[in-house]
C-alpha atoms as a PDB file:
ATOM      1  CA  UNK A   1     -11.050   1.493  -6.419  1.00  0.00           C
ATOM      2  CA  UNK A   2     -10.917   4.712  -8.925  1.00  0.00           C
ATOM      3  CA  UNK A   3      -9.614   3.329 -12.096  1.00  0.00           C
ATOM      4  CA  UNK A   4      -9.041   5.229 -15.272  1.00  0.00           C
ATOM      5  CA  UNK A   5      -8.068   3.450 -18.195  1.00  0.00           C
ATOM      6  CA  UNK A   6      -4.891   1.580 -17.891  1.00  0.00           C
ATOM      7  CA  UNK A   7      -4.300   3.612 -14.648  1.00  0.00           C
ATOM      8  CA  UNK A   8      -5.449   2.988 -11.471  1.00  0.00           C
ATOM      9  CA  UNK A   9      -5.702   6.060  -9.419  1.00  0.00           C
ATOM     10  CA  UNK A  10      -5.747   5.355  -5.986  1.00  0.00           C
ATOM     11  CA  UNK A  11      -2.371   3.234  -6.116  1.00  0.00           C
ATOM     12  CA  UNK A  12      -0.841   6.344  -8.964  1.00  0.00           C
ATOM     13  CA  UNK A  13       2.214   8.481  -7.832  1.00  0.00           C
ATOM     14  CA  UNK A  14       1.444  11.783  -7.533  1.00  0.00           C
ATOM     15  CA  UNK A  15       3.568  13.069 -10.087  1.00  0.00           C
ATOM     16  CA  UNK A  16       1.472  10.923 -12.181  1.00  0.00           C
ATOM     17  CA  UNK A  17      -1.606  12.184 -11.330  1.00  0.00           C
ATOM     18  CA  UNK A  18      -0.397  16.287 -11.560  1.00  0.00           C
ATOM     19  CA  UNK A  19       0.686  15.305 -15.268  1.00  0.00           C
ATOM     20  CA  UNK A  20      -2.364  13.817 -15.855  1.00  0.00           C
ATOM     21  CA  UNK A  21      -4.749  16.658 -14.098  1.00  0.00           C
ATOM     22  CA  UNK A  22      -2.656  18.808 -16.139  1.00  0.00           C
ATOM     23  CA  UNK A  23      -3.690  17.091 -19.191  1.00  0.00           C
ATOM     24  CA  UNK A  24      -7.060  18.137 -17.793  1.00  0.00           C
ATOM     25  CA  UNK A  25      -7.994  14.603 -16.210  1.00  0.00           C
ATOM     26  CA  UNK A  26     -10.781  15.459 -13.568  1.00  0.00           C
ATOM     27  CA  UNK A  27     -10.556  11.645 -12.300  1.00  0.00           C
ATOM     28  CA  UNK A  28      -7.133  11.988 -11.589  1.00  0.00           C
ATOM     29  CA  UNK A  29      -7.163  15.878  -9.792  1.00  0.00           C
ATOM     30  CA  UNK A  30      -9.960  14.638  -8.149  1.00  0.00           C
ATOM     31  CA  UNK A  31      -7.797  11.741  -6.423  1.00  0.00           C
ATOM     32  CA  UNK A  32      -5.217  14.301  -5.899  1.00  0.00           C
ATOM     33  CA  UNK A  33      -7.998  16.562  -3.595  1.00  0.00           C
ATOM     34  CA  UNK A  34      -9.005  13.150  -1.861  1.00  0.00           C
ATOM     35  CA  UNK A  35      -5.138  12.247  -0.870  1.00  0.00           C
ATOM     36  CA  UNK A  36      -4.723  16.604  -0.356  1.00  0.00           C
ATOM     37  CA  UNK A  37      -7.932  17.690   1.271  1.00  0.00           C
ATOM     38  CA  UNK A  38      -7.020  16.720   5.101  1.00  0.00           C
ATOM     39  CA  UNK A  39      -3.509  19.043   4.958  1.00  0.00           C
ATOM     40  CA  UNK A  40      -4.911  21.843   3.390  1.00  0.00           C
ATOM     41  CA  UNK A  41      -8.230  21.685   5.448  1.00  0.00           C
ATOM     42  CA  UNK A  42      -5.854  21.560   8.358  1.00  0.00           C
ATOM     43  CA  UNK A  43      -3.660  24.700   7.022  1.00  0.00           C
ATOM     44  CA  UNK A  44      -6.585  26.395   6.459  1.00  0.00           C
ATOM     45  CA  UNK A  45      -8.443  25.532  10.054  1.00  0.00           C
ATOM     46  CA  UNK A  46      -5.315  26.797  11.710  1.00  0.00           C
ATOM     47  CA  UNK A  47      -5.664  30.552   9.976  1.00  0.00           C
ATOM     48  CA  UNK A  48      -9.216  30.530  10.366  1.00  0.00           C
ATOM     49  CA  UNK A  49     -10.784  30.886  13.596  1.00  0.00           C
ATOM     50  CA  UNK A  50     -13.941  29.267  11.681  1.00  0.00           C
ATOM     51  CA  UNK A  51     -13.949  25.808  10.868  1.00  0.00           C
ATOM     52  CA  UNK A  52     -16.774  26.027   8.185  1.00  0.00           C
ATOM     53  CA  UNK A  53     -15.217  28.697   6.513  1.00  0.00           C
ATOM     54  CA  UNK A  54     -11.695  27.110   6.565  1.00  0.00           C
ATOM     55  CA  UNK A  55     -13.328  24.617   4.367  1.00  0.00           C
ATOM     56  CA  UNK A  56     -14.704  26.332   2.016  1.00  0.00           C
ATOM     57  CA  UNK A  57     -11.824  27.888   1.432  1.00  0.00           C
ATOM     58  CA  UNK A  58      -9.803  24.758   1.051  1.00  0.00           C
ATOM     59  CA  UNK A  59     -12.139  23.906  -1.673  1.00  0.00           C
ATOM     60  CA  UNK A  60     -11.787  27.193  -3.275  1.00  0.00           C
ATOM     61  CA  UNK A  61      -8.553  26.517  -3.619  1.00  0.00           C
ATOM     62  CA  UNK A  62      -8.556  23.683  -4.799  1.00  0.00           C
ATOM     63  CA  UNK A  63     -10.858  24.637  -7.676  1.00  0.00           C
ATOM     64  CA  UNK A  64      -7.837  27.356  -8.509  1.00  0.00           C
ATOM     65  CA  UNK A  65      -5.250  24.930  -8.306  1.00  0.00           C
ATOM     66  CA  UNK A  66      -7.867  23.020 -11.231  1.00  0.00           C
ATOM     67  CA  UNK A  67      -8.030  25.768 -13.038  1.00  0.00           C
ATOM     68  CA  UNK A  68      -4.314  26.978 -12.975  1.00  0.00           C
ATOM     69  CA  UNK A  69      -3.205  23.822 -13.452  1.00  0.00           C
ATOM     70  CA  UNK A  70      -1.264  24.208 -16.598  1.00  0.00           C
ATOM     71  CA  UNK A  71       1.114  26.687 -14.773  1.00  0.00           C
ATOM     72  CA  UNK A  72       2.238  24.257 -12.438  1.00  0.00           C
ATOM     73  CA  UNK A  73       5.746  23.527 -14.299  1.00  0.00           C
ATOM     74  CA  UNK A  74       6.647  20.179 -12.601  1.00  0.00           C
ATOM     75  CA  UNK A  75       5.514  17.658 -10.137  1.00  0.00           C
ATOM     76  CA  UNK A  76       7.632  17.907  -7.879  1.00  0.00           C
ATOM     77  CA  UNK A  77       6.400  21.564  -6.798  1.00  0.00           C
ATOM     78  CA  UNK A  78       2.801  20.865  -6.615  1.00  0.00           C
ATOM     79  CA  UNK A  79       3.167  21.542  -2.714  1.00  0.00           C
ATOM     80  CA  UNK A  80       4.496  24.385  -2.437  1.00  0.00           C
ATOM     81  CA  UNK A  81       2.162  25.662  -5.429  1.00  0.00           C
ATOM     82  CA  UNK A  82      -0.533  24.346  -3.872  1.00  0.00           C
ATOM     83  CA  UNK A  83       0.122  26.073  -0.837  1.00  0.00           C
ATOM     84  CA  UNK A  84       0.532  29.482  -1.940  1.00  0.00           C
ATOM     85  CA  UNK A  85      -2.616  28.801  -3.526  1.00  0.00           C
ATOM     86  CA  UNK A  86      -4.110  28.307  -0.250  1.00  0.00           C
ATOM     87  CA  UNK A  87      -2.284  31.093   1.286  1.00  0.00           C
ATOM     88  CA  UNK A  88      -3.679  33.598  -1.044  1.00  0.00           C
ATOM     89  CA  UNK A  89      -7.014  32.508  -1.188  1.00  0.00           C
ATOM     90  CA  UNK A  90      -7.092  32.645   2.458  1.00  0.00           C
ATOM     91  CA  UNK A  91      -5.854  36.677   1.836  1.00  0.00           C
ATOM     92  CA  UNK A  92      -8.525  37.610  -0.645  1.00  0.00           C
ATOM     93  CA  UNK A  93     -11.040  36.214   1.383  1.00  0.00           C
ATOM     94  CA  UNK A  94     -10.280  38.174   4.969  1.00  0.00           C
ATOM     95  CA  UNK A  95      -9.490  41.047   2.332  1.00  0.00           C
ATOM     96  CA  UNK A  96     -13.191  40.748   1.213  1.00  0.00           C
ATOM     97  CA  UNK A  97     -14.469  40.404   4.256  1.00  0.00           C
ATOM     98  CA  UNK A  98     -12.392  43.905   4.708  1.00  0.00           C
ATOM     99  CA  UNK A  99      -9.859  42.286   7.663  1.00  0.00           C
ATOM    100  CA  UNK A 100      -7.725  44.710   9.259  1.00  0.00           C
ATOM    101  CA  UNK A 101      -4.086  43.369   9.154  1.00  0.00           C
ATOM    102  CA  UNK A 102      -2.809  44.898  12.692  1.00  0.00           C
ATOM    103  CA  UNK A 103       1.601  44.935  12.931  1.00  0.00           C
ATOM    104  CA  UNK A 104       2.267  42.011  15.138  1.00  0.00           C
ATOM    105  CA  UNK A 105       7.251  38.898  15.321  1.00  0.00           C
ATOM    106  CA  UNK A 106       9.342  34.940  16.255  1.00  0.00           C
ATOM    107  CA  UNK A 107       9.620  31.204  18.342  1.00  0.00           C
ATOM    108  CA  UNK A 108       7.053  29.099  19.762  1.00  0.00           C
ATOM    109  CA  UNK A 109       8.247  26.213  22.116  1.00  0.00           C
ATOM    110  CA  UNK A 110       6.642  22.787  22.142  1.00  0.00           C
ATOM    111  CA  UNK A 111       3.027  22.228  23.690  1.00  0.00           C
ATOM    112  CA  UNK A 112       3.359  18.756  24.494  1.00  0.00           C
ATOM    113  CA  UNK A 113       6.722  16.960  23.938  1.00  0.00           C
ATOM    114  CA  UNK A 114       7.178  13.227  23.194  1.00  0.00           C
ATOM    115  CA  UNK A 115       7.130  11.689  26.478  1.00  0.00           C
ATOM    116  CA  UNK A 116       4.004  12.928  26.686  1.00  0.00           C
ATOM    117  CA  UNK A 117       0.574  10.603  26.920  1.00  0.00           C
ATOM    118  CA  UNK A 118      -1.953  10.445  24.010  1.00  0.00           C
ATOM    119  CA  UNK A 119      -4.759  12.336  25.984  1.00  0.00           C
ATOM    120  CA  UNK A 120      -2.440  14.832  27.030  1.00  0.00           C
ATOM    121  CA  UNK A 121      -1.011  15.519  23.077  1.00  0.00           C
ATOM    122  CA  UNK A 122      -4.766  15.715  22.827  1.00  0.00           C
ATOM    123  CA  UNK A 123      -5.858  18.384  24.752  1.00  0.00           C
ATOM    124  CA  UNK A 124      -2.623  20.414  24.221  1.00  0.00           C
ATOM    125  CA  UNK A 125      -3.789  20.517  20.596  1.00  0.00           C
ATOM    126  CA  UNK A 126      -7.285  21.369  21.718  1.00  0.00           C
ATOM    127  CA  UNK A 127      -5.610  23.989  23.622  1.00  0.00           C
ATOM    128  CA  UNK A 128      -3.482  25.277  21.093  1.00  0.00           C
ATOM    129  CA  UNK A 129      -6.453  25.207  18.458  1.00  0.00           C
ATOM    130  CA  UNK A 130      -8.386  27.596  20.821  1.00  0.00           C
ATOM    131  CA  UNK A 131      -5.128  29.876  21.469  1.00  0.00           C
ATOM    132  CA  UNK A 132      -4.694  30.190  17.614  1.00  0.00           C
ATOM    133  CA  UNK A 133      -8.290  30.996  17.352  1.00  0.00           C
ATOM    134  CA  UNK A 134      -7.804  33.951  19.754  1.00  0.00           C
ATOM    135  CA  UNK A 135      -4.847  35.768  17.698  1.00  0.00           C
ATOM    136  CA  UNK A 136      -5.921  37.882  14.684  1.00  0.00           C
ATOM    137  CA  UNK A 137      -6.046  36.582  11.110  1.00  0.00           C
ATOM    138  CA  UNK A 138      -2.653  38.155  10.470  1.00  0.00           C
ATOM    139  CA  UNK A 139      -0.789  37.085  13.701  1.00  0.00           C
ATOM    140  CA  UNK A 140      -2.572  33.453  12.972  1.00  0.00           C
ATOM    141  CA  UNK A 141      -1.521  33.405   9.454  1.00  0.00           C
ATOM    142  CA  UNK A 142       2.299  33.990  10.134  1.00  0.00           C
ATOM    143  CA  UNK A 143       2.175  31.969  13.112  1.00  0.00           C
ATOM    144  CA  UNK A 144       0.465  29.117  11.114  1.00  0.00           C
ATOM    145  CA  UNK A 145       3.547  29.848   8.270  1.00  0.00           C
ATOM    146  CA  UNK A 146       6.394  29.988  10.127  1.00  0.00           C
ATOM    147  CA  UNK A 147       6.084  27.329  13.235  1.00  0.00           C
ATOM    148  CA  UNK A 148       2.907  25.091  11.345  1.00  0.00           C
ATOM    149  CA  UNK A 149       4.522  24.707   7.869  1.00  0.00           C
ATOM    150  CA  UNK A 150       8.297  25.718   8.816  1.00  0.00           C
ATOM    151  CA  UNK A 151       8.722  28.846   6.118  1.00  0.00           C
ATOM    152  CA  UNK A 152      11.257  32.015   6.636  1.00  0.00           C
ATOM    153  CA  UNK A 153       9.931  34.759   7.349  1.00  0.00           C
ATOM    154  CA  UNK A 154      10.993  35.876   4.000  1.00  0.00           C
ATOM    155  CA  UNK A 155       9.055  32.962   2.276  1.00  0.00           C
ATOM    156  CA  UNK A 156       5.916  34.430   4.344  1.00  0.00           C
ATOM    157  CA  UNK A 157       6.924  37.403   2.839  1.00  0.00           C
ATOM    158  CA  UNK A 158       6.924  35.916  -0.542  1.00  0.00           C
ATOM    159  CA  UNK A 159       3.572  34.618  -0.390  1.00  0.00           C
ATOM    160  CA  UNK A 160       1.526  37.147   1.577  1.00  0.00           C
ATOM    161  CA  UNK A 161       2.972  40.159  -0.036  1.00  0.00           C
ATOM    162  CA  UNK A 162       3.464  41.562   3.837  1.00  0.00           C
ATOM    163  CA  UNK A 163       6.672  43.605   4.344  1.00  0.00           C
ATOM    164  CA  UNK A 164       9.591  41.652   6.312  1.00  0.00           C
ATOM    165  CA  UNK A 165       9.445  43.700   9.705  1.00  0.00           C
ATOM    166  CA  UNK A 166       5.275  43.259   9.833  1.00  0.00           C
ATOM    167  CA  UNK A 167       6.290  39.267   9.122  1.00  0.00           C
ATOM    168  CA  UNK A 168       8.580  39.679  11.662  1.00  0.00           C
ATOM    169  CA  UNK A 169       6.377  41.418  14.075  1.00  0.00           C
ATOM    170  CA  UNK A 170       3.217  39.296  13.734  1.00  0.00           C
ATOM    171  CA  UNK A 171       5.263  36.090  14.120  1.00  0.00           C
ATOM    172  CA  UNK A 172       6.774  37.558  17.385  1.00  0.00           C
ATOM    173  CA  UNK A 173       3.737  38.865  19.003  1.00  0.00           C
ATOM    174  CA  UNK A 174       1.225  35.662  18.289  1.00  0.00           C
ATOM    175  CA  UNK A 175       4.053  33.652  19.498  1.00  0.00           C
ATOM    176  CA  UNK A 176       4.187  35.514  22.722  1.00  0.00           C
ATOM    177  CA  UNK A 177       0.678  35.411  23.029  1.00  0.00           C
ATOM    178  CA  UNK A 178      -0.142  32.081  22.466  1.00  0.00           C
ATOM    179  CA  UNK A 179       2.815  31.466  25.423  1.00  0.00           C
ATOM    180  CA  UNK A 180       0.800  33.380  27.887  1.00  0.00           C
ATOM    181  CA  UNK A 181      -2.373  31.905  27.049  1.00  0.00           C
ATOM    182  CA  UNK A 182      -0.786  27.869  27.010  1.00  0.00           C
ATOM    183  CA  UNK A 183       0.677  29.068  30.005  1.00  0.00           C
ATOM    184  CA  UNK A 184      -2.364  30.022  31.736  1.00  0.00           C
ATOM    185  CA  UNK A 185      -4.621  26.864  30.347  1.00  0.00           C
END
C-alpha cells in the first residue's frame, strides 16, 4: 500500500493526486499512471494496429502529461487533457513514421448487444479488434474518437488538427468498412 506522508495513495481522490503530481510528486503521478495505464493502453491499442507500439506510446504520453503537468489548470480536466495528450502523441508518431493520412465519414451499430453471452461479447471484440486493425491509422483514429470515446466530429477536429469534411469522411468510410467486414466474420 503506496503511502506518502500523511497520504495514502492508493485510497487518494484523483483530484488529490493531479494537485499533488502538479506539485511535482512522482509517488503520487505515478499512482495516477497505475489507476490510468489500462484506458489509455486501450485508446491507444485501438489506433494502433500494433500492440507493442500502442504501448509505448501510452507511456510516452504519459511522460508528457509529467512533464506538462503544471498546465493542467484543474482536476477535474485531467481526462480530457490527458487524452489529447494521447491523441497527439499518437499523430507525431505515424507523422514520424511518415503515415499517409488518406480522406475517409459516420455510425457504427452494436457488435454484440446485451442479451448477448460472455463468449460471444468475446469474440465480437476479438473481431472488432482485427476489423480496426485493417482500417488505416486515420480511418482508425476517428473511428476510435468518435464511436470508442464518444467525441463530435468537431472535437476530433479539435484535437487532430484534421479539417471537418476529412473528420467527416474518415469516420464514414471506417464505419462502413468495419460493417462489411463484421458482416462477413
Amino acid at each position: 500500500m503506496a503511502q506518502r506522508g500523511n497520504l495514502n495513495l492508493s485510497e487518494a481522490a484523483e483530484a488529490t493526486l493531479i494537485v499533488a503530481a502538479q506539485a511535482r510528486d512522482q509517488a503520487a503521478f505515478g499512482e495516477l499512471v497505475r489507476r490510468r495505464q489500462g484506458w489509455a493502453r486501450a485508446l491507444l491499442r485501438k489506433m494502433c494496429s500494433n500492440h507493442a507500439e500502442a504501448d509505448d506510446l501510452a507511456q510516452e504520453a504519459f511522460i508528457k502529461a509529467w512533464d506538462k503537468m503544471a498546465d493542467l489548470e484543474t482536476p477535474a480536466a485531467f481526462p480530457g487533457w490527458f487524452r489529447r495528450i494521447a491523441v497527439t502523441t499518437f499523430l507525431m508518431a505515424k507523422r514520424r513514421q511518415k503515415a499517409v493520412f488518406e480522406e475517409i465519414d459516420e455510425d457504427l451499430s452494436p457488435i454484440a448487444d446485451e442479451t448477448s453471452t460472455p463468449e460471444a461479447q468475446a469474440g465480437a471484440k476479438i473481431d472488432l479488434e482485427k476489423a480496426l486493425a485493417r482500417l488505416s491509422d486515420a480511418e482508425r483514429l476517428c473511428v476510435t474518437l468518435n464511436h470508442g470515446e464518444g467525441l463530435s466530429h468537431g472535437e476530433i477536429v479539435e484535437m487532430t488538427g484534421l479539417p471537418l469534411g476529412t473528420v467527416k469522411s474518415h469516420v464514414l468510410r471506417g464505419t462502413e468498412k468495419l460493417r462489411r467486414m463484421l458482416e462477413a466474420a
